[in-house]
Protein backbone atom coordinates (compact mmCIF):
# COMPACT_ATOMS: atom_id res chain seq x y z
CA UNK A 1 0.00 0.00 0.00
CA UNK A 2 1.37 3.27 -0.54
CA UNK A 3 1.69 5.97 1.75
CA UNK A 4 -0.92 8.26 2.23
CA UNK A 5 -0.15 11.78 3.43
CA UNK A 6 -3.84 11.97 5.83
CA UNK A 7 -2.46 10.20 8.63
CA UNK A 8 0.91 11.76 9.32
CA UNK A 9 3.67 10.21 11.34
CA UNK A 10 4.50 10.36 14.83
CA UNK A 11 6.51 13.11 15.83
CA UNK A 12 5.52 15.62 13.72
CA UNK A 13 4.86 18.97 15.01
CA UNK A 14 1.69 20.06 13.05
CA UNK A 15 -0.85 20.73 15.64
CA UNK A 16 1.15 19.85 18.53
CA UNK A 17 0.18 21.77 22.30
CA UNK A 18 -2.93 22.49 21.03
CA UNK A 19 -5.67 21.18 23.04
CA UNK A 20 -9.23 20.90 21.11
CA UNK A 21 -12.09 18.31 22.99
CA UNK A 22 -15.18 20.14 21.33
CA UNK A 23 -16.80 17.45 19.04
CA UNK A 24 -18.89 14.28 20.35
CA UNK A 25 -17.61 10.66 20.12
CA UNK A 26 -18.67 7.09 20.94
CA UNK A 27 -15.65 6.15 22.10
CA UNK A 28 -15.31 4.57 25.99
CA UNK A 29 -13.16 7.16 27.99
CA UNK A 30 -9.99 4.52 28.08
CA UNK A 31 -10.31 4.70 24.18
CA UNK A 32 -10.93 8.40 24.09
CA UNK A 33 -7.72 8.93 25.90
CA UNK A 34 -5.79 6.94 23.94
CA UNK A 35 -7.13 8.73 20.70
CA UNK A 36 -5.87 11.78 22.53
CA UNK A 37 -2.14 10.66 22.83
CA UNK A 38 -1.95 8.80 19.35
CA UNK A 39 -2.83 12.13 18.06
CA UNK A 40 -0.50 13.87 20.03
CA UNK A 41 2.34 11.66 19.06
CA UNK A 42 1.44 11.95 15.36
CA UNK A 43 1.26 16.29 16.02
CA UNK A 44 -2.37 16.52 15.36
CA UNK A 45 -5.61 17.19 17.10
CA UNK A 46 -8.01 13.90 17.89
CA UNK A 47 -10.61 15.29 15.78
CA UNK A 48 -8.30 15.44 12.58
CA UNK A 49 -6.67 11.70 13.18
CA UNK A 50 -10.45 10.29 13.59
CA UNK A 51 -11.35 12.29 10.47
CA UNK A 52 -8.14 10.76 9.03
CA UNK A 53 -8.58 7.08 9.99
CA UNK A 54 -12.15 6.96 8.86
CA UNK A 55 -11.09 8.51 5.62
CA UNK A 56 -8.43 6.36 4.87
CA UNK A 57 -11.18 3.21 6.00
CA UNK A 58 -14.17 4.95 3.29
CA UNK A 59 -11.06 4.89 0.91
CA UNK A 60 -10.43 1.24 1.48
CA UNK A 61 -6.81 1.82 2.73
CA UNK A 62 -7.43 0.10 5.93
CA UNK A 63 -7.93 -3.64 6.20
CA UNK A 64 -9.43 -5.13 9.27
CA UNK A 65 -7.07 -7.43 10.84
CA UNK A 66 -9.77 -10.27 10.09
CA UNK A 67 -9.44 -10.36 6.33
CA UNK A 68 -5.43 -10.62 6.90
CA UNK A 69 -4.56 -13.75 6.13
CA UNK A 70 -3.04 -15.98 9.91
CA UNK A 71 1.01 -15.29 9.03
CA UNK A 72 0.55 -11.97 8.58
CA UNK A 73 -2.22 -11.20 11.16
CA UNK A 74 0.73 -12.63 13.14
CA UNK A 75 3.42 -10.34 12.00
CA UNK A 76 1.26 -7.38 12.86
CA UNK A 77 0.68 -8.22 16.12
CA UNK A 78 3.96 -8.57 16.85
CA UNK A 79 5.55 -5.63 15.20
CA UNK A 80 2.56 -3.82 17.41
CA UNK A 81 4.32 -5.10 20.29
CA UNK A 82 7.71 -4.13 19.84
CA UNK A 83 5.90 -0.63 18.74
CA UNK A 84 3.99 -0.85 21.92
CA UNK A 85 7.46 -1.70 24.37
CA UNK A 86 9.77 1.08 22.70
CA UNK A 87 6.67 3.44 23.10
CA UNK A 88 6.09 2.80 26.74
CA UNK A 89 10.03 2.94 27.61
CA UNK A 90 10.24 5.59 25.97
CA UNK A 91 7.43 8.11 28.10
């Protein structure tokens, strides 16, 4: 898949320190807050990465994890791990 400039990498500084909370989601709070730091790692604000992510899935860039065939469902999950380790010893 190529890369796709809506959902910009971590790190960058695009709408970093700016705090916006002023739209309405269905997420639980635990997921809300972790929206909220995902976008501040990638430098935007959560409205813009869930505007992002559900662009990229109505553009069929996404695939759920359950059409991935087993060996690579595997290989995601564990580079999500490593992801997941480096970002936590890292904070």
């Amino acid at each position: 898949m190529a890369e796709s400039s809506i959902l910009p990498d971590r790190g960058s500084s695009e709408a970093q320190g700016k705090n916006e909370r002023l739209y309405r989601t269905a997420l639980e709070q635990r997921d809300y807050i972790n929206l909220e730091l995902e976008a501040m790692d990638r430098g935007m604000k959560p409205f813009g990465l869930t505007k992002a992510i559900m662009t990229l899935y109505l553009h069929k860039q996404l695939i759920p994890m359950k059409e991935l065939s087993e060996e690579l469902r595997t290989q995601v999950i564990e580079h999500l791990k490593g992801k997941h380790v480096a970002k936590q010893a890292a904070r």
